[in-house]
N, C-alpha and C. Protein backbone atom coordinates (compact mmCIF):
# COMPACT_ATOMS: atom_id res chain seq x y z
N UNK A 1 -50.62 -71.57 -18.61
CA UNK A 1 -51.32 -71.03 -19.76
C UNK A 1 -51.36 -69.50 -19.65
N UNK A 2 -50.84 -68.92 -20.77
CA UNK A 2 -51.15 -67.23 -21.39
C UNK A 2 -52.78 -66.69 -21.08
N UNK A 3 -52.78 -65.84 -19.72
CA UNK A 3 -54.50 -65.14 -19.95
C UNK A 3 -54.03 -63.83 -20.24
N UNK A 4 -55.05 -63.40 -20.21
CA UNK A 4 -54.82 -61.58 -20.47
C UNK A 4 -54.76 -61.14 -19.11
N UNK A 5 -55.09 -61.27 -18.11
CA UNK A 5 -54.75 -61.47 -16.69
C UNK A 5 -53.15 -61.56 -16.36
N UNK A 6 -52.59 -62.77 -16.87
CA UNK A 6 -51.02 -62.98 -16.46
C UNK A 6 -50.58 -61.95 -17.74
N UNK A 7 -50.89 -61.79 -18.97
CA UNK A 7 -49.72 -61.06 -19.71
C UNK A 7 -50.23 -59.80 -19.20
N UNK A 8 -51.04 -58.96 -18.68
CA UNK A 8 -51.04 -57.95 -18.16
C UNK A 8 -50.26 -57.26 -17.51
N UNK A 9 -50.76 -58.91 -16.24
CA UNK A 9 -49.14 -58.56 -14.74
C UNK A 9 -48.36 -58.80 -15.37
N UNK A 10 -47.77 -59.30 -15.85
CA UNK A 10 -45.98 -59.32 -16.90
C UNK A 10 -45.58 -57.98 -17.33
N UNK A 11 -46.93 -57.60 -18.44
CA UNK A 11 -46.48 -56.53 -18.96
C UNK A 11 -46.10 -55.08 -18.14
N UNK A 12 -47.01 -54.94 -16.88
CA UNK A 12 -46.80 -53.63 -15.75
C UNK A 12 -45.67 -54.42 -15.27
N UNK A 13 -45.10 -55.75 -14.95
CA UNK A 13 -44.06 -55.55 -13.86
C UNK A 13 -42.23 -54.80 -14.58
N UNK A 14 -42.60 -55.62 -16.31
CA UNK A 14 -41.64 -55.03 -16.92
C UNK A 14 -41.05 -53.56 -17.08
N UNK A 15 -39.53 -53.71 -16.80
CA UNK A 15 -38.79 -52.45 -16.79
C UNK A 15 -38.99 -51.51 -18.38
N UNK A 16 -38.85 -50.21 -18.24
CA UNK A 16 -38.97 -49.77 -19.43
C UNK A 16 -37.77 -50.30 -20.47
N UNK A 17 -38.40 -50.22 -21.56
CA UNK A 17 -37.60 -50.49 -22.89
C UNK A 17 -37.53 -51.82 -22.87
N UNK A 18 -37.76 -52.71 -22.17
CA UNK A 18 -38.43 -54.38 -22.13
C UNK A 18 -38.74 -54.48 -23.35
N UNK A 19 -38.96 -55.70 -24.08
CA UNK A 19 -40.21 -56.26 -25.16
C UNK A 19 -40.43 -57.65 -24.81
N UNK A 20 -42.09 -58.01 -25.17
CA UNK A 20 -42.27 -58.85 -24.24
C UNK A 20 -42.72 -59.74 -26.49
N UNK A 21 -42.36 -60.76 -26.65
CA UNK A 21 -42.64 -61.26 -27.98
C UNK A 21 -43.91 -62.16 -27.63
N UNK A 22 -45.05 -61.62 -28.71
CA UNK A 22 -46.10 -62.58 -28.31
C UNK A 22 -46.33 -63.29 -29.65
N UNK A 23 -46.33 -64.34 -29.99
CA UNK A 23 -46.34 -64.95 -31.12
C UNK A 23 -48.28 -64.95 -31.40
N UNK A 24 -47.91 -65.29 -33.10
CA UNK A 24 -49.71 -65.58 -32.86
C UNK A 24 -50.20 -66.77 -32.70
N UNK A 25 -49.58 -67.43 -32.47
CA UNK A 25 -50.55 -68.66 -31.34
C UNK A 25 -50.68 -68.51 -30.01
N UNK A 26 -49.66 -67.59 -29.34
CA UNK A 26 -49.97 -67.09 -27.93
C UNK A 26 -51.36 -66.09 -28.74
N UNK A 27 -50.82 -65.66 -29.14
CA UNK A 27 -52.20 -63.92 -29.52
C UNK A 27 -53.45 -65.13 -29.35
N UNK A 28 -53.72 -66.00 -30.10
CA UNK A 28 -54.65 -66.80 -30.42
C UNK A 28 -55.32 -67.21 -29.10
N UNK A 29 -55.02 -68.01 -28.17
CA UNK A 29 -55.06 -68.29 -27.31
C UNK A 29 -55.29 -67.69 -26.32
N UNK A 30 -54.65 -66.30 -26.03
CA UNK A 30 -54.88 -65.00 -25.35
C UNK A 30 -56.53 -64.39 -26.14
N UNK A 31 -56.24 -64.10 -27.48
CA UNK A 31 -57.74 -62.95 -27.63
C UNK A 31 -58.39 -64.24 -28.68
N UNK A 32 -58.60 -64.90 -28.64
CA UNK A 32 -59.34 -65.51 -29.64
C UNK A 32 -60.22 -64.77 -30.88
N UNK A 33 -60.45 -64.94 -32.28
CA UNK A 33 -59.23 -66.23 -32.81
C UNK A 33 -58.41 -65.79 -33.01
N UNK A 34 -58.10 -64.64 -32.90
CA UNK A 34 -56.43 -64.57 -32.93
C UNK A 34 -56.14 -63.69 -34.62
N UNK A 35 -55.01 -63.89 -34.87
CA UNK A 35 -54.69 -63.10 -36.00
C UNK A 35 -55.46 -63.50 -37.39
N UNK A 36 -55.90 -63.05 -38.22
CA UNK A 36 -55.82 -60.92 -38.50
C UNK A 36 -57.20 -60.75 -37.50
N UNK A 37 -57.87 -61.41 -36.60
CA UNK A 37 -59.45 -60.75 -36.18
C UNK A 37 -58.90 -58.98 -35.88
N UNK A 38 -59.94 -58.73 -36.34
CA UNK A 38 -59.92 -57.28 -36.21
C UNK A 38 -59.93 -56.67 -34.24
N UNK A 39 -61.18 -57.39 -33.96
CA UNK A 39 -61.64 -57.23 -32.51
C UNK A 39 -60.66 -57.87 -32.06
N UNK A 40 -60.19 -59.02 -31.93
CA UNK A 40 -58.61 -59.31 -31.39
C UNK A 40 -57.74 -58.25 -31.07
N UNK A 41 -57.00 -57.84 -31.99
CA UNK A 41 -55.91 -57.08 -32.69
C UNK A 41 -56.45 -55.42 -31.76
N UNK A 42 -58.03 -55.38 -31.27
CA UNK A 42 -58.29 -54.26 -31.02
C UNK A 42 -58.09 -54.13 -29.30
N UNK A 43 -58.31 -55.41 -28.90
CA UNK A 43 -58.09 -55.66 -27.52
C UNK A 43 -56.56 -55.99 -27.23
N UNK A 44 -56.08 -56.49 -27.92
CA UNK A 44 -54.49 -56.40 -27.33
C UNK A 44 -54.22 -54.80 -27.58
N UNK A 45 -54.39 -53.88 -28.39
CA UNK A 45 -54.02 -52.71 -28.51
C UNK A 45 -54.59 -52.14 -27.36
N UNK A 46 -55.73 -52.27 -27.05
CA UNK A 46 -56.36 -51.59 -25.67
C UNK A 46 -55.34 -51.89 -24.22
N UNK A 47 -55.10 -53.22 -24.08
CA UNK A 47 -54.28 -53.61 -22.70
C UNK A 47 -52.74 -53.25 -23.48
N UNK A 48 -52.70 -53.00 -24.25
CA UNK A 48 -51.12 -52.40 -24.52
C UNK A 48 -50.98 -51.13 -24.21
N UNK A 49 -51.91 -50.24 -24.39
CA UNK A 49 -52.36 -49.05 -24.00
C UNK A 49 -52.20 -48.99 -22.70
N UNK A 50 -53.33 -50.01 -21.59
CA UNK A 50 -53.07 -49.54 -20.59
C UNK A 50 -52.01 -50.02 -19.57
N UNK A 51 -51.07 -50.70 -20.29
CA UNK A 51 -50.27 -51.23 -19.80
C UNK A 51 -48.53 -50.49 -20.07
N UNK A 52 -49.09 -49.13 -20.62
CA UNK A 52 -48.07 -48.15 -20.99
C UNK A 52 -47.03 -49.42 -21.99
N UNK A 53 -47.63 -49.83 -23.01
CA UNK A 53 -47.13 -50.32 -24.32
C UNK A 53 -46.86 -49.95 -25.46
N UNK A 54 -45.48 -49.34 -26.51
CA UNK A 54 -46.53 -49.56 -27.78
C UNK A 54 -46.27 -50.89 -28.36
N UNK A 55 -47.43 -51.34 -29.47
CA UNK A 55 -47.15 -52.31 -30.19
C UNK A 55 -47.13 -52.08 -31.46
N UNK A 56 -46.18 -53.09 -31.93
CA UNK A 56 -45.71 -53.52 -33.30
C UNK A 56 -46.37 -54.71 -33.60
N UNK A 57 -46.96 -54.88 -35.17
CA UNK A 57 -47.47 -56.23 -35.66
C UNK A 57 -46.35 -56.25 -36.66
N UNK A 58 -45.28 -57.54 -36.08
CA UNK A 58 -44.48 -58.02 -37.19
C UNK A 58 -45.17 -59.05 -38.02
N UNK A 59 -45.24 -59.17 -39.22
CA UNK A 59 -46.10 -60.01 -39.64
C UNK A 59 -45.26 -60.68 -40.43
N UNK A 60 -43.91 -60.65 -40.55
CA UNK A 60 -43.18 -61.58 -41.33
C UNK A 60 -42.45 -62.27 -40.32
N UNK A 61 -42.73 -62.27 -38.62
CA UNK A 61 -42.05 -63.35 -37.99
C UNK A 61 -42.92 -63.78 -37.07
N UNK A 62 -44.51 -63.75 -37.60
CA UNK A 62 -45.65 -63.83 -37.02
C UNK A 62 -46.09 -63.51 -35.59
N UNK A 63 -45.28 -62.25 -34.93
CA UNK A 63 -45.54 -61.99 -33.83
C UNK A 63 -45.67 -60.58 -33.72
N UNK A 64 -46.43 -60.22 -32.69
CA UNK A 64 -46.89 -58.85 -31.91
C UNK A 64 -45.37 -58.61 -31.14
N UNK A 65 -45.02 -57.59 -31.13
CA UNK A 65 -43.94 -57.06 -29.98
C UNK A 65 -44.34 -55.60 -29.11
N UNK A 66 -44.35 -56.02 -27.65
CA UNK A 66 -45.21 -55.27 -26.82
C UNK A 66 -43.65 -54.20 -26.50
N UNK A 67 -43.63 -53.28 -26.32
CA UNK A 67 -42.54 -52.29 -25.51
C UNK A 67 -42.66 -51.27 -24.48
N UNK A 68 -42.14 -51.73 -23.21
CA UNK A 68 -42.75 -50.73 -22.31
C UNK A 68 -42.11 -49.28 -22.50
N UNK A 69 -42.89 -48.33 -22.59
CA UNK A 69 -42.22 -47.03 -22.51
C UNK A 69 -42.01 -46.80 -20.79
């Protein structure tokens, strides 16, 4: 199972220019409830942040895409 714990370590072990695809039923499951919550959407932006991320909300293939710089 997806915590914010394991996609964390995923996200630091990844090489730059990586993308890691998080769908929103992972998002869901990870930040509860999940997409559009505002506070959701605000905490994955925070660990994307510190996880030297940026993110994209694709919303026509219902997923977040994380990218390591």
């Amino acid at each position: 199972m997806l915590t914010a714990a394991v996609l964390k370590s995923y996200l630091l072990d990844m090489p730059r220019g990586h993308i890691f695809d998080l769908t929103y039923a992972l998002f869901a499951d990870v930040f509860p409830p999940g997409e559009p919550d505002i506070a959701a959407r605000e905490n994955l932006r925070l660990l994307a942040a510190e996880c030297n991320c940026d993110l994209v909300n694709n919303d026509a293939e219902g997923r977040f895409e994380l990218k390591r710089r």
